[in-house]
PDB file of N, CA and C in Angstrom:
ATOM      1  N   UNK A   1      48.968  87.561 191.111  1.00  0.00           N
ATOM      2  CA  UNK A   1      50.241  88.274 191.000  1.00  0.00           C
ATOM      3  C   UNK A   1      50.170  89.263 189.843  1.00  0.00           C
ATOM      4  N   UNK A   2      50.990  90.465 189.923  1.00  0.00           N
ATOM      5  CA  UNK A   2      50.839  91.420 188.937  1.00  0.00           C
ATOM      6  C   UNK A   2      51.762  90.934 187.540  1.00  0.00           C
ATOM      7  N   UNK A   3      51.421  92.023 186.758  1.00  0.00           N
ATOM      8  CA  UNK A   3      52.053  91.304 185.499  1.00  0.00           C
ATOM      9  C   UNK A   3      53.805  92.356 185.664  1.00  0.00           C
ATOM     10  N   UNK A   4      54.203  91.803 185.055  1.00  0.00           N
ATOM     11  CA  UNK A   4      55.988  92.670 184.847  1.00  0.00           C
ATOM     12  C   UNK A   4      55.882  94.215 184.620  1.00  0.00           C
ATOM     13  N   UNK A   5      54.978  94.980 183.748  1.00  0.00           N
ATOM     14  CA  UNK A   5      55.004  95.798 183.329  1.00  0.00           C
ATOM     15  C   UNK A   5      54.245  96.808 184.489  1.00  0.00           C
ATOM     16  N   UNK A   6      53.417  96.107 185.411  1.00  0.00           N
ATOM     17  CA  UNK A   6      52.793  96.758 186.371  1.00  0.00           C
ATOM     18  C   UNK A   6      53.465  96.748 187.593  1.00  0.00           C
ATOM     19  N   UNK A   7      54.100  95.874 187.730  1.00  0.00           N
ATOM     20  CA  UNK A   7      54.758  95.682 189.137  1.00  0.00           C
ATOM     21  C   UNK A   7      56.419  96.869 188.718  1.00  0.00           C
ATOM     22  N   UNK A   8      56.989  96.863 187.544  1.00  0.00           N
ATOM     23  CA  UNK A   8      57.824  98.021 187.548  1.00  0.00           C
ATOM     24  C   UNK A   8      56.824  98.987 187.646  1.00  0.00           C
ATOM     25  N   UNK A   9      56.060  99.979 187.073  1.00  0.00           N
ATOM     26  CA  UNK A   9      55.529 100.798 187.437  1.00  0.00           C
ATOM     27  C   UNK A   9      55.553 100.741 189.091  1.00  0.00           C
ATOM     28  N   UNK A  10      54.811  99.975 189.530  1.00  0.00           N
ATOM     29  CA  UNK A  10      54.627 100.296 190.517  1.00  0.00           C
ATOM     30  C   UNK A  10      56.157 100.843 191.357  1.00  0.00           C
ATOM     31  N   UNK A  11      56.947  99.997 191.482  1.00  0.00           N
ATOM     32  CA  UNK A  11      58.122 100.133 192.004  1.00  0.00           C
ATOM     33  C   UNK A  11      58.789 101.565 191.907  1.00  0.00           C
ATOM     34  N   UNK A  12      58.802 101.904 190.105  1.00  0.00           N
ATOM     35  CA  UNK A  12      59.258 102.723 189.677  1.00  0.00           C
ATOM     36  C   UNK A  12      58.716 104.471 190.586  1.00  0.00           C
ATOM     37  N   UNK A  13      57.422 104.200 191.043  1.00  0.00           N
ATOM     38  CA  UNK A  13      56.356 105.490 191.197  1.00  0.00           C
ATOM     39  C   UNK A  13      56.656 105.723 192.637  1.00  0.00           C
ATOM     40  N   UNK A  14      56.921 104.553 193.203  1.00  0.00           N
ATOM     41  CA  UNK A  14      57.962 104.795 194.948  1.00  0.00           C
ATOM     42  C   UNK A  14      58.963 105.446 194.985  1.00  0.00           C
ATOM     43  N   UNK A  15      60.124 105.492 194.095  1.00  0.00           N
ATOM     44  CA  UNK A  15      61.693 105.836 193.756  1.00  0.00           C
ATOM     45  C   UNK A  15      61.057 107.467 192.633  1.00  0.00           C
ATOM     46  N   UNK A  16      60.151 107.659 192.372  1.00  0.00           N
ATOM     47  CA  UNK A  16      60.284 109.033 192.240  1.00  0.00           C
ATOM     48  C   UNK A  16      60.148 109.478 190.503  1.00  0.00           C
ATOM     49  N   UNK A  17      60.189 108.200 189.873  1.00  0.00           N
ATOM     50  CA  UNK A  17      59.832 108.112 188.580  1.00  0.00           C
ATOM     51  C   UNK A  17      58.221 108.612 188.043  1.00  0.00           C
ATOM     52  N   UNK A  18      58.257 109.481 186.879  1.00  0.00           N
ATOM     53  CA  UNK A  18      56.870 109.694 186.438  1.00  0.00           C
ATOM     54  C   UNK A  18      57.116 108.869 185.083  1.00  0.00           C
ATOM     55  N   UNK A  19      55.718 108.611 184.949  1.00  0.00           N
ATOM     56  CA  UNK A  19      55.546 107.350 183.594  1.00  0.00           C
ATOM     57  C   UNK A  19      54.413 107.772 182.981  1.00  0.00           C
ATOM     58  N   UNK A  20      54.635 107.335 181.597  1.00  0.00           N
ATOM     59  CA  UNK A  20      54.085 108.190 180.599  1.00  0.00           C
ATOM     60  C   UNK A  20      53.450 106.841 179.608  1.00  0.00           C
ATOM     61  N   UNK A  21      52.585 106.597 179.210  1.00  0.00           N
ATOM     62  CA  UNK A  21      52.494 104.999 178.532  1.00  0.00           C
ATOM     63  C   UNK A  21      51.151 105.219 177.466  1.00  0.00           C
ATOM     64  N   UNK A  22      51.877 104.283 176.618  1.00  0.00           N
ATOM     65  CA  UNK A  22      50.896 104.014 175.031  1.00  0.00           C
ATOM     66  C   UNK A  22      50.719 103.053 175.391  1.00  0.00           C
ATOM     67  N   UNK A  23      50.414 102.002 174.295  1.00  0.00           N
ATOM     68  CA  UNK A  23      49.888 100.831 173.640  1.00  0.00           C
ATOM     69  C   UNK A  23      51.080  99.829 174.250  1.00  0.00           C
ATOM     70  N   UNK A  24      52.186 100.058 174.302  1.00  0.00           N
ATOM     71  CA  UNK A  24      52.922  98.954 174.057  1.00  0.00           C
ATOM     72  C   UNK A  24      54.459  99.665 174.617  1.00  0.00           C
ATOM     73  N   UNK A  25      54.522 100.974 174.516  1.00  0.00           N
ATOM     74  CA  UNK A  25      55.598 101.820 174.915  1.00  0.00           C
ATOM     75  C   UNK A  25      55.499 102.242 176.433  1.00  0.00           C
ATOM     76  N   UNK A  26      56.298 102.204 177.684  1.00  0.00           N
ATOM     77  CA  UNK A  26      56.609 103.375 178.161  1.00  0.00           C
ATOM     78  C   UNK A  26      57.598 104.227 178.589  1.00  0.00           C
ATOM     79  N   UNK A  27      57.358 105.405 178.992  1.00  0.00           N
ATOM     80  CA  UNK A  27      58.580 106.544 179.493  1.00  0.00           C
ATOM     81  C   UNK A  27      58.839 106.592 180.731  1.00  0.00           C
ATOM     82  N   UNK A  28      59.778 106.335 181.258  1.00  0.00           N
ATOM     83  CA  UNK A  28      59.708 106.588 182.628  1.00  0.00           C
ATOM     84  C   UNK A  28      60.541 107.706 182.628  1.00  0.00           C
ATOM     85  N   UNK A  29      60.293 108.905 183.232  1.00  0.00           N
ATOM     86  CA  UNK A  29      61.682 110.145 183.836  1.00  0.00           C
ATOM     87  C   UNK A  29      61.555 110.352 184.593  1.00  0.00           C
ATOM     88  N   UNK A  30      62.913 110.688 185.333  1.00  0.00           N
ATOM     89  CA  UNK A  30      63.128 111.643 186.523  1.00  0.00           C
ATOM     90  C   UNK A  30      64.522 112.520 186.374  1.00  0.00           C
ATOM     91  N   UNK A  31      64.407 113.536 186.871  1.00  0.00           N
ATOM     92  CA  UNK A  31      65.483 114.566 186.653  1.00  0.00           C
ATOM     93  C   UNK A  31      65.805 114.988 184.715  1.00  0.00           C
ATOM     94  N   UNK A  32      66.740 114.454 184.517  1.00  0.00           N
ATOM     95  CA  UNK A  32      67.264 114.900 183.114  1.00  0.00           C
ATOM     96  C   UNK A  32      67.238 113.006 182.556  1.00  0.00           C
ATOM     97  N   UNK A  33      66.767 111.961 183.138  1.00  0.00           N
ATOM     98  CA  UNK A  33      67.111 111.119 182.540  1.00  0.00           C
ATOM     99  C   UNK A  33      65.568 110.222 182.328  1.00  0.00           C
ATOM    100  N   UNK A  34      65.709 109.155 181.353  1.00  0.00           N
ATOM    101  CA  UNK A  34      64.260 108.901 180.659  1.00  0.00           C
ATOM    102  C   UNK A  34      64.822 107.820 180.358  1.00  0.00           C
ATOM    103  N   UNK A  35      63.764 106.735 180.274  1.00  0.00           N
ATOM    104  CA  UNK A  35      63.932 105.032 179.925  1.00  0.00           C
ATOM    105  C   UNK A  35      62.738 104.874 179.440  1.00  0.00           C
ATOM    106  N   UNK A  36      62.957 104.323 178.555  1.00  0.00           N
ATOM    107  CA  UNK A  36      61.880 103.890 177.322  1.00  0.00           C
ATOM    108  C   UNK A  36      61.834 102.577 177.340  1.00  0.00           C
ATOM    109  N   UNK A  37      60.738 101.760 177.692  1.00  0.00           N
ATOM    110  CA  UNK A  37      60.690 100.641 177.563  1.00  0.00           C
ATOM    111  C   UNK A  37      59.616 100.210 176.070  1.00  0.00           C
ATOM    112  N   UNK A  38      60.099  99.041 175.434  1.00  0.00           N
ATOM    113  CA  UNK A  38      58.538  98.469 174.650  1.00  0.00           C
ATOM    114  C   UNK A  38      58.308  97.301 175.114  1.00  0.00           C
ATOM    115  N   UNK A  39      56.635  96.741 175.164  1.00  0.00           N
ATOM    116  CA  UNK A  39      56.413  95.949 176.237  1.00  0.00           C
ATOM    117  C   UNK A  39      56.391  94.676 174.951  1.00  0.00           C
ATOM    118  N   UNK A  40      56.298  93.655 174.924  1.00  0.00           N
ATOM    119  CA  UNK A  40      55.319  92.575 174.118  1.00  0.00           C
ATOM    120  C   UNK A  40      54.367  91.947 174.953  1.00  0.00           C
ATOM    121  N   UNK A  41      53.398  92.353 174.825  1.00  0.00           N
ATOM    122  CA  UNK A  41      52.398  91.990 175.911  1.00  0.00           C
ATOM    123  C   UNK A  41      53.022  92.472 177.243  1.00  0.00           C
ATOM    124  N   UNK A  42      52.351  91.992 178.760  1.00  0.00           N
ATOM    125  CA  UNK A  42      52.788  93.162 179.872  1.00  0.00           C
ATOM    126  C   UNK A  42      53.932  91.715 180.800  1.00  0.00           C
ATOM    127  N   UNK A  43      54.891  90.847 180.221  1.00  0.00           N
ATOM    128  CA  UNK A  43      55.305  90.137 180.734  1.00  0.00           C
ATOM    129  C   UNK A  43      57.101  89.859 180.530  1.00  0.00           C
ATOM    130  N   UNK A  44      57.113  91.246 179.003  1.00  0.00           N
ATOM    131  CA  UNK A  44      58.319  90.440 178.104  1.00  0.00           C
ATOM    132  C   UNK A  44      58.785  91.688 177.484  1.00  0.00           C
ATOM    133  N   UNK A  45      59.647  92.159 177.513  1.00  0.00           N
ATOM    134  CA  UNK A  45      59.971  93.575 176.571  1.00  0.00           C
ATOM    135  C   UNK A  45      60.790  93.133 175.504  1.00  0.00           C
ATOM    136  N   UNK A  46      60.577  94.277 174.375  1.00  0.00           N
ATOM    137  CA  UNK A  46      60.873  93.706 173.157  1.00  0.00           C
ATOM    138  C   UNK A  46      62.818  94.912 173.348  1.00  0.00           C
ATOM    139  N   UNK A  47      62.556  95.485 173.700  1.00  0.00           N
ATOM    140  CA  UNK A  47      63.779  96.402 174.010  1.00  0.00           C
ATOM    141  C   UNK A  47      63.921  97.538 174.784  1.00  0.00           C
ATOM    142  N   UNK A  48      64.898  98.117 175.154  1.00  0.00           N
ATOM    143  CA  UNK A  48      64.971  99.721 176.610  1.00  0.00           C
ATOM    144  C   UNK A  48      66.060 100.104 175.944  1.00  0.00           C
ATOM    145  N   UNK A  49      65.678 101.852 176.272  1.00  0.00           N
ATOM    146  CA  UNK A  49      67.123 102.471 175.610  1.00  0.00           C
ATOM    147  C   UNK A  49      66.844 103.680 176.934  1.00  0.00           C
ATOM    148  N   UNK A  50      67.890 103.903 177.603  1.00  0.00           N
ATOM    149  CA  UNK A  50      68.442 104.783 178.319  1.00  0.00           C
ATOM    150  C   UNK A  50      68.864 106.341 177.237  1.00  0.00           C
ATOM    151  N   UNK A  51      68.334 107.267 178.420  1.00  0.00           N
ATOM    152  CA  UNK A  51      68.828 108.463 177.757  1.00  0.00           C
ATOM    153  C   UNK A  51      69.214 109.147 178.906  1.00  0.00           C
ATOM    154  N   UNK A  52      70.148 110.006 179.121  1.00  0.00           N
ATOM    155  CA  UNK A  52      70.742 111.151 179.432  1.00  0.00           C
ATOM    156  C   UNK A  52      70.834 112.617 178.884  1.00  0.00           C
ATOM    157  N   UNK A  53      69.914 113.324 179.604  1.00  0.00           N
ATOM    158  CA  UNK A  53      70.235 114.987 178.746  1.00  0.00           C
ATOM    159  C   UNK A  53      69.708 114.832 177.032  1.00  0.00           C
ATOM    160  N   UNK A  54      68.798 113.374 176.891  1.00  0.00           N
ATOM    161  CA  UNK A  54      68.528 113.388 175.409  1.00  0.00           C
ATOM    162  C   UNK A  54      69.439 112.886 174.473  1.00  0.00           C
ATOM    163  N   UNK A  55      70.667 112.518 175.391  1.00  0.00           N
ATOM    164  CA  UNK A  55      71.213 111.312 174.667  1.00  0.00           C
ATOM    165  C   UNK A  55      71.433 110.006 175.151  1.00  0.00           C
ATOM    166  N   UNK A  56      71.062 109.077 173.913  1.00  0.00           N
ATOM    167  CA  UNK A  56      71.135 107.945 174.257  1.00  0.00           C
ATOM    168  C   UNK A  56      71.912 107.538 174.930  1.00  0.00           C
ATOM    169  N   UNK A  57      72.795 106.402 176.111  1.00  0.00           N
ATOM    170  CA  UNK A  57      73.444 106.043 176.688  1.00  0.00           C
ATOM    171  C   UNK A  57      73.387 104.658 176.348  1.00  0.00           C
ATOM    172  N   UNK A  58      72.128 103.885 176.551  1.00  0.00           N
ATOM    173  CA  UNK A  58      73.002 102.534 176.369  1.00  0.00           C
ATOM    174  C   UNK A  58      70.925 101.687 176.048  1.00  0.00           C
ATOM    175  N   UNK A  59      71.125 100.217 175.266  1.00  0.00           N
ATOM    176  CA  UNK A  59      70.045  99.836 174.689  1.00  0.00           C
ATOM    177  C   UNK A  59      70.031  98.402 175.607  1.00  0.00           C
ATOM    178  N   UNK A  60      69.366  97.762 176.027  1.00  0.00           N
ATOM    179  CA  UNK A  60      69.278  96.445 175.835  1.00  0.00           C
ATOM    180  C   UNK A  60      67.846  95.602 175.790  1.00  0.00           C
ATOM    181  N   UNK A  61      67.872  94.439 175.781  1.00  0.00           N
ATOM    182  CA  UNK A  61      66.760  93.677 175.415  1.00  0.00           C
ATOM    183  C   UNK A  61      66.203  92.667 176.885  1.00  0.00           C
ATOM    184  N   UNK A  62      67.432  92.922 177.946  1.00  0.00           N
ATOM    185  CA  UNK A  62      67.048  92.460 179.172  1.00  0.00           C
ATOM    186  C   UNK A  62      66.326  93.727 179.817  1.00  0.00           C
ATOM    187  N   UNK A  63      65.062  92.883 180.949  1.00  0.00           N
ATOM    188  CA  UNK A  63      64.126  93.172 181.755  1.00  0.00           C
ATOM    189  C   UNK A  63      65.351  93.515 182.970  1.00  0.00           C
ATOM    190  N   UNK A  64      66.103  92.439 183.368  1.00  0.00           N
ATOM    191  CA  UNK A  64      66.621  92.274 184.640  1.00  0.00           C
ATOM    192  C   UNK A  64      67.877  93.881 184.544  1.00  0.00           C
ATOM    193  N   UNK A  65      68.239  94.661 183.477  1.00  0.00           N
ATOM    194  CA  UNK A  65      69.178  95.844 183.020  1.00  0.00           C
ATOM    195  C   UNK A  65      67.852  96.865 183.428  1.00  0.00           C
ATOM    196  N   UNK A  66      66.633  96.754 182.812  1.00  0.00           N
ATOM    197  CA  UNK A  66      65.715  97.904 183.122  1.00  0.00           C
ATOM    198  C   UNK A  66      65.162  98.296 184.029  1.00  0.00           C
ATOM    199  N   UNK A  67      65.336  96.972 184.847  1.00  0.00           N
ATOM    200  CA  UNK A  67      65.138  97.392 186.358  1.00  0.00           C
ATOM    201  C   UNK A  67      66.068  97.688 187.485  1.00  0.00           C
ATOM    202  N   UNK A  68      67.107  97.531 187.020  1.00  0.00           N
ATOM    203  CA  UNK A  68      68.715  98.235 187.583  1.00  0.00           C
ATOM    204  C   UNK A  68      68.841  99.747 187.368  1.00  0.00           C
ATOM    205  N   UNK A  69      68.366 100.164 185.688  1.00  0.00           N
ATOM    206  CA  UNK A  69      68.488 101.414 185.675  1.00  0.00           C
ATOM    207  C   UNK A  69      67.393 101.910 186.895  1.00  0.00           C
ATOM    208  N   UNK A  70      66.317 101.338 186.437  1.00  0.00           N
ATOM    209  CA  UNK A  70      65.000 102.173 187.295  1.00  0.00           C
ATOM    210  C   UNK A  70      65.516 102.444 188.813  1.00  0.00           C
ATOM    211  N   UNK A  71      66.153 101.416 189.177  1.00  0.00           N
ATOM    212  CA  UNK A  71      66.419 101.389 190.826  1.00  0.00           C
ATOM    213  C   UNK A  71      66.886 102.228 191.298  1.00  0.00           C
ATOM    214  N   UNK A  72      68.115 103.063 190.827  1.00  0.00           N
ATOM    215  CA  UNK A  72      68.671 103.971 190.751  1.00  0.00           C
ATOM    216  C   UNK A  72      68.181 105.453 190.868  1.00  0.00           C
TER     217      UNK A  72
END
């Protein structure tokens, strides 16, 4: 089975998202909007912050919120 951080990607790259990834960070955008995830290892995120137009909108520390935004 894939790990959390790969299986969103994957999901994410169907729905139209481009992803951008470091060490431990990634970006996902599409259109004017961008989600930043940080991973702790590829199973557990340490936090996500939503942006709009480059402003922040909203932060949280749940997986099950970052994949609601992504769905979208």
């Amino acid at each position: 089975m894939a790990d959390e951080r790969s299986a969103l990607a994957e999901r994410t790259a169907e729905t139209g998202w481009t992803r951008h990834q470091d060490d431990r960070v990634d970006v996902y955008m599409r259109g004017t909007a961008r989600v930043r995830v940080i991973w702790q290892g590829d199973d557990v995120i340490s936090g996500s912050s939503r942006f709009q137009d480059d402003i922040m909108e909203s932060y949280t520390r749940e997986l099950d919120t970052v994949r609601a935004w992504l769905a979208g």
